[in-house]
Protein backbone atom coordinates (compact mmCIF):
# COMPACT_ATOMS: atom_id res chain seq x y z
CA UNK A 1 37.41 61.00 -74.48
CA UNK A 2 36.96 63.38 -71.46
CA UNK A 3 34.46 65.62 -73.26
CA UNK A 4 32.23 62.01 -74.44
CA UNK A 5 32.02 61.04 -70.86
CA UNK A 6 30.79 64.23 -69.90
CA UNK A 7 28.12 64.38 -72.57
CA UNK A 8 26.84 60.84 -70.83
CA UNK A 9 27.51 62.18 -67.35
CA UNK A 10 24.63 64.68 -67.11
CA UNK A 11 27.07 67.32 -68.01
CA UNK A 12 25.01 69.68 -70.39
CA UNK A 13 25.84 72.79 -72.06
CA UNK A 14 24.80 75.71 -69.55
CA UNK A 15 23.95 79.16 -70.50
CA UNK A 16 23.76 82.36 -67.72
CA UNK A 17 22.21 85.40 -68.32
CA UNK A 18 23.65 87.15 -65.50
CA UNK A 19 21.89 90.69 -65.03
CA UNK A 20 24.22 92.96 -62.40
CA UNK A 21 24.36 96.71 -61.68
CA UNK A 22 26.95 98.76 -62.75
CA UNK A 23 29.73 99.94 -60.75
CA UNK A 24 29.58 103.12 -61.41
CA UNK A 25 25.47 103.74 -61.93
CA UNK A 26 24.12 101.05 -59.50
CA UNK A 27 20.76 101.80 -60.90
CA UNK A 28 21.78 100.66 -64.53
CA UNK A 29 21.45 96.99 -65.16
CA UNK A 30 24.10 95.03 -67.35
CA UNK A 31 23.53 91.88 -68.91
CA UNK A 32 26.58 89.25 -69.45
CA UNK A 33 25.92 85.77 -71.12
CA UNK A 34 28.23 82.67 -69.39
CA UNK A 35 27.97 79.45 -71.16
CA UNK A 36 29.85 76.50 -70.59
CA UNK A 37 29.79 72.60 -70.18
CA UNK A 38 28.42 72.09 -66.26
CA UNK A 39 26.98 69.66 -64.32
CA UNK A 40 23.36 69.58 -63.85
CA UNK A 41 21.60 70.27 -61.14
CA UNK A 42 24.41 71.15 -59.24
CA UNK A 43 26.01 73.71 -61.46
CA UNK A 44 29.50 74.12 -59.88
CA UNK A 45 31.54 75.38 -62.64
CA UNK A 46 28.55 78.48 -62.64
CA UNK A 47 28.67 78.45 -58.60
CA UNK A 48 32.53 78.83 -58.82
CA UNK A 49 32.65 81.91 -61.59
CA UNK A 50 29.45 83.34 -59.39
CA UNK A 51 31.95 83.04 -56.39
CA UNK A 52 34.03 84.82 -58.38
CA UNK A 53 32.44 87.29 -59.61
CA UNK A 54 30.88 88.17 -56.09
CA UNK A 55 34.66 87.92 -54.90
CA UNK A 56 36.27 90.08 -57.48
CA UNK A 57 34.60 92.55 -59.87
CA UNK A 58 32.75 95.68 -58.78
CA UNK A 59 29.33 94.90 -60.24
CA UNK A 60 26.76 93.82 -57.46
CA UNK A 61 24.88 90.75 -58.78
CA UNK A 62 20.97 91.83 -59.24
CA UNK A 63 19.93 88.25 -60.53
CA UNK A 64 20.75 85.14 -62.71
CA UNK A 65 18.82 83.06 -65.38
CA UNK A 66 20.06 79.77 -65.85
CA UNK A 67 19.03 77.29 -69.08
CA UNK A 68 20.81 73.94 -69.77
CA UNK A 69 20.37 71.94 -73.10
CA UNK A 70 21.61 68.28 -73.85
CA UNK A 71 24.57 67.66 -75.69
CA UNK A 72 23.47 64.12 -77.11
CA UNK A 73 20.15 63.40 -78.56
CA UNK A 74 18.43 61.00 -80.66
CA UNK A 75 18.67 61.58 -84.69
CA UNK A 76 16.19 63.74 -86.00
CA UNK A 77 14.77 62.45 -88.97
CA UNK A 78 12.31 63.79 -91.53
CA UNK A 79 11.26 62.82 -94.57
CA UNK A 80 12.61 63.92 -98.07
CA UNK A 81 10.07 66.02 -100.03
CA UNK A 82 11.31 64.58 -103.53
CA UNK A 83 13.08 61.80 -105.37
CA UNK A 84 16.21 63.02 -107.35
CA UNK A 85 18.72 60.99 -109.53
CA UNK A 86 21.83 62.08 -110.43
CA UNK A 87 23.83 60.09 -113.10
């Protein structure tokens, strides 16, 4: 029930690619893919593990890509490309 009202709620399925420098060669760059349901625009379950992150783990955020994609959509229909029977 929960997870149906956030599907009508604007809550999409968010993806991160969060590009940070490692701890130990800041002039490497990491990548690390987040993905999880959020709310859109405002992103705060993103904000909150960015907070986090920032917070808590050594890596010094360089920069994030953020992509969202909706959870219910209208059938997609096509049509068939043959007739078969089966008896």
């Amino acid at each position: 029930m929960v997870e149906t009202r956030h599907r009508l709620l604007s809550w999409r399925l968010a993806t991160a690619e969060i590009t940070y420098h490692l701890p130990d060669y800041p002039d490497l760059l990491q990548n690390y893919i987040w993905q999880e349901l959020d709310l859109i625009p405002e992103f705060p379950m993103l904000r909150r593990f960015l907070d986090f992150w920032a917070r808590s783990l050594e890596g010094r955020l360089h920069s994030v890509k953020v992509g969202a994609a909706d959870l219910i959509k209208p059938a997609e229909f096509r049509f068939a490309d043959g007739m078969f029977v089966l008896q």
